[in-house]
C-alpha atoms as a PDB file:
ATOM      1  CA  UNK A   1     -37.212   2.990   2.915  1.00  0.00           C
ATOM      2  CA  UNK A   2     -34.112   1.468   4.090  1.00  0.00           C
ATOM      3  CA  UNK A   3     -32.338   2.721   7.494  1.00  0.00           C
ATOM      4  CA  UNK A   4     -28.506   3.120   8.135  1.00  0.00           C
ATOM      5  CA  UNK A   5     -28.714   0.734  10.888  1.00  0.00           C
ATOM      6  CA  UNK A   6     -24.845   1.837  12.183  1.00  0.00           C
ATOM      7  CA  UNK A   7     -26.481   5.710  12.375  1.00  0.00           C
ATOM      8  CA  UNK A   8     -29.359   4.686  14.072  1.00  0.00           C
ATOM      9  CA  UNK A   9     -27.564   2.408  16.719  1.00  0.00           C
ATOM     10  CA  UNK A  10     -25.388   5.894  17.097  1.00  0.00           C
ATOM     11  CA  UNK A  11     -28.605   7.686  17.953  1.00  0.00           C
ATOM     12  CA  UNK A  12     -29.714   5.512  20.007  1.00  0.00           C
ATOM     13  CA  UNK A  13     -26.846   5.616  22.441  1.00  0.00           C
ATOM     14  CA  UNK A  14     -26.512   8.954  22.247  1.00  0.00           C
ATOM     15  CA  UNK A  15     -29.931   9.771  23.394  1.00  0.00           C
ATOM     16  CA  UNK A  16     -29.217   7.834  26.413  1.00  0.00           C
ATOM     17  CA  UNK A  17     -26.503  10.017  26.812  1.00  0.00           C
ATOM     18  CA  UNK A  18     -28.567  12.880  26.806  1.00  0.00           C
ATOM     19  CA  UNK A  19     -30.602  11.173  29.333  1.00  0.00           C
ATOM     20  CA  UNK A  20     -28.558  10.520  31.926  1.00  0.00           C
ATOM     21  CA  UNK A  21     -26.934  14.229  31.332  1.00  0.00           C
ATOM     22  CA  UNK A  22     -30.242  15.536  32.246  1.00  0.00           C
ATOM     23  CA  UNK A  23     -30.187  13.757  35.756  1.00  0.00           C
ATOM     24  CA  UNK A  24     -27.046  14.631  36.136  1.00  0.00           C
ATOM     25  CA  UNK A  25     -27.344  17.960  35.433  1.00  0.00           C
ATOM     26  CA  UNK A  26     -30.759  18.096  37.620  1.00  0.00           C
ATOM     27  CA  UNK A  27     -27.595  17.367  40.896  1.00  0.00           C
ATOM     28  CA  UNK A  28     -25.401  19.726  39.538  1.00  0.00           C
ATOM     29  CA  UNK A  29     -23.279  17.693  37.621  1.00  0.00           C
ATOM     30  CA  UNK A  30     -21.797  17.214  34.207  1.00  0.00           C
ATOM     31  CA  UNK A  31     -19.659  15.051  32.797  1.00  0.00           C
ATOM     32  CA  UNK A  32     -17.939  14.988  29.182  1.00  0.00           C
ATOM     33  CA  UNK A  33     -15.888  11.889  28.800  1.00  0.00           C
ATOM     34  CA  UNK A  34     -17.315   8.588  28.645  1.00  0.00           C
ATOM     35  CA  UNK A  35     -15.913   6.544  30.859  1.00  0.00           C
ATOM     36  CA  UNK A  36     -16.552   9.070  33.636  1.00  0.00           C
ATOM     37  CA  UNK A  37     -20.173   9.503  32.606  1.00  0.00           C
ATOM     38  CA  UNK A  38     -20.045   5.467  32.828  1.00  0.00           C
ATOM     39  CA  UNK A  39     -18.330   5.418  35.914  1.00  0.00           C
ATOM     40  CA  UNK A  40     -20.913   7.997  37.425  1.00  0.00           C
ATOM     41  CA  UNK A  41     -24.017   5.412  36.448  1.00  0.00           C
ATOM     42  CA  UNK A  42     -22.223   3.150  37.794  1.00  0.00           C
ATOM     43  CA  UNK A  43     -21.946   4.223  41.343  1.00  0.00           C
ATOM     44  CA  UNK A  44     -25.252   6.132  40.768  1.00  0.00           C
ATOM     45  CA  UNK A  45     -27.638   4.409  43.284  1.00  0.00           C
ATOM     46  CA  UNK A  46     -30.623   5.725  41.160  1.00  0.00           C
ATOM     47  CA  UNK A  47     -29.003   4.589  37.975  1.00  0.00           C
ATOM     48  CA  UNK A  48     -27.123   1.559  38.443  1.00  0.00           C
ATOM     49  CA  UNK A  49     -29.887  -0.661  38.030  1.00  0.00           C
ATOM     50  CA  UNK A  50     -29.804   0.020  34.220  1.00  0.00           C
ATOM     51  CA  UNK A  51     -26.323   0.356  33.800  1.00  0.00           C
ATOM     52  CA  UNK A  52     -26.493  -2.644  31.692  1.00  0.00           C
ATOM     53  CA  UNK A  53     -28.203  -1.182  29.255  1.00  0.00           C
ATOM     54  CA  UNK A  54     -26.057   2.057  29.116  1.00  0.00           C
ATOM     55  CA  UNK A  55     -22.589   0.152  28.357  1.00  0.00           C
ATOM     56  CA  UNK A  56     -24.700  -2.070  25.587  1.00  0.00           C
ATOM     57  CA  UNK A  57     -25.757   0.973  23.877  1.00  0.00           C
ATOM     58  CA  UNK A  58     -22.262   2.558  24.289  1.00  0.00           C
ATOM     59  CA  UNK A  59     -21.117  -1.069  23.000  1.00  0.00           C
ATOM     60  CA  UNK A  60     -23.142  -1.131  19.506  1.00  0.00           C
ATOM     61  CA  UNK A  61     -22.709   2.082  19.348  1.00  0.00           C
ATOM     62  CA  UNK A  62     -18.981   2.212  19.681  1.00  0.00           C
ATOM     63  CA  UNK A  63     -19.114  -0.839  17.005  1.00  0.00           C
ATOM     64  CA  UNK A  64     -20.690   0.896  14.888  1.00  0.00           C
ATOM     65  CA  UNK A  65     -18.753   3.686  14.620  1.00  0.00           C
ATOM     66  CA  UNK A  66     -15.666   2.260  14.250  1.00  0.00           C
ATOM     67  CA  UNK A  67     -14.995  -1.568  14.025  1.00  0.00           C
ATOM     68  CA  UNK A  68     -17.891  -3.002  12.473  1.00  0.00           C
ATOM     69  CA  UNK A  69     -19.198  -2.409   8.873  1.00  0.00           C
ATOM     70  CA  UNK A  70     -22.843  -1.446   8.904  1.00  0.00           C
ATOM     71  CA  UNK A  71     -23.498  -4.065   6.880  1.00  0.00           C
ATOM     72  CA  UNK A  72     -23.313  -6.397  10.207  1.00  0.00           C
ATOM     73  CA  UNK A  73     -26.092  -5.035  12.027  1.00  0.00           C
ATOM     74  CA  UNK A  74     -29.106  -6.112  11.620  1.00  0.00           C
ATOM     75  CA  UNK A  75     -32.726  -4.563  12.292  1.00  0.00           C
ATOM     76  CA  UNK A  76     -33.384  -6.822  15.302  1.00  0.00           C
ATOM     77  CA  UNK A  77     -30.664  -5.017  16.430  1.00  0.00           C
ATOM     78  CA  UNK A  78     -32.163  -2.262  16.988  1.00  0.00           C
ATOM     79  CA  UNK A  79     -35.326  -3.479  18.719  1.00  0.00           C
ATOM     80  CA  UNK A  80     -32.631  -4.505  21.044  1.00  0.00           C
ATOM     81  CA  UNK A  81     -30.915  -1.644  21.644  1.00  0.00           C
ATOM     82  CA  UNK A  82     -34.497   0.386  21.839  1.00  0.00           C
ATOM     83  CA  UNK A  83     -35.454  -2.246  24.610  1.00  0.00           C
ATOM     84  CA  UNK A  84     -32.180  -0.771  26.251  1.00  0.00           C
ATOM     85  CA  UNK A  85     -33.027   2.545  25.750  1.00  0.00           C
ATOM     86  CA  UNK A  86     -36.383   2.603  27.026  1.00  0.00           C
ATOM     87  CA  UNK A  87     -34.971   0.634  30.289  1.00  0.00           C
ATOM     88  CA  UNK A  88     -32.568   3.755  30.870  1.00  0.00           C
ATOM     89  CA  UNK A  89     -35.607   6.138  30.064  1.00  0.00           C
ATOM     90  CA  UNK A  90     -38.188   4.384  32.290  1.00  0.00           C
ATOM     91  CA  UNK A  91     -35.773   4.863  35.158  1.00  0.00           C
ATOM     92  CA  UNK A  92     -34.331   8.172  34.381  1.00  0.00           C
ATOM     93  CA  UNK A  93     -37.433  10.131  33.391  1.00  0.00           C
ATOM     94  CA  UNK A  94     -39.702  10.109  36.537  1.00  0.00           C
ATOM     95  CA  UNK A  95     -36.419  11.731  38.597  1.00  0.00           C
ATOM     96  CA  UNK A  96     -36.178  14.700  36.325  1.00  0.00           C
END
């Protein structure tokens, strides 16, 4: 079964999002915009190691959403951006 590649670059980023929420939120903190979240990883001592990966997932993701046709992307892609995500997870996950 074929996958909508743009969606599932979307999901991706956005679970990272949800991610680094959770720590956040563990401190106290909560952020809605993006490029406060971003700055926040940032300067994050405990999360600026990966914040690499964050802004590339935000990057594709952002891309796919609105400037490049889905058709673009392709499944390796994704293995990418799930190399990215599990960086961000690895990290995040034993401080919750």
């Amino acid at each position: 079964m074929p996958i909508a590649v743009d969606w599932a670059i979307s999901m991706l980023f956005y679970s990272a999002v949800h991610y680094v929420g959770a720590y956040f939120a563990k401190h106290g903190l909560t952020y809605r915009m993006h490029q406060t979240r971003d700055n926040a990883v940032a300067r994050d001592p405990n999360l600026s190691n990966v914040y690499g990966e964050y802004r590339e997932l935000e990057h594709f993701s952002r891309q796919a959403r609105y400037e490049r046709p889905s058709g673009h992307f392709r499944h390796g892609d994704i293995e990418y951006l799930l190399g990215c995500l599990d960086k961000v997870k690895g990290v995040i996950l034993p401080l919750l």
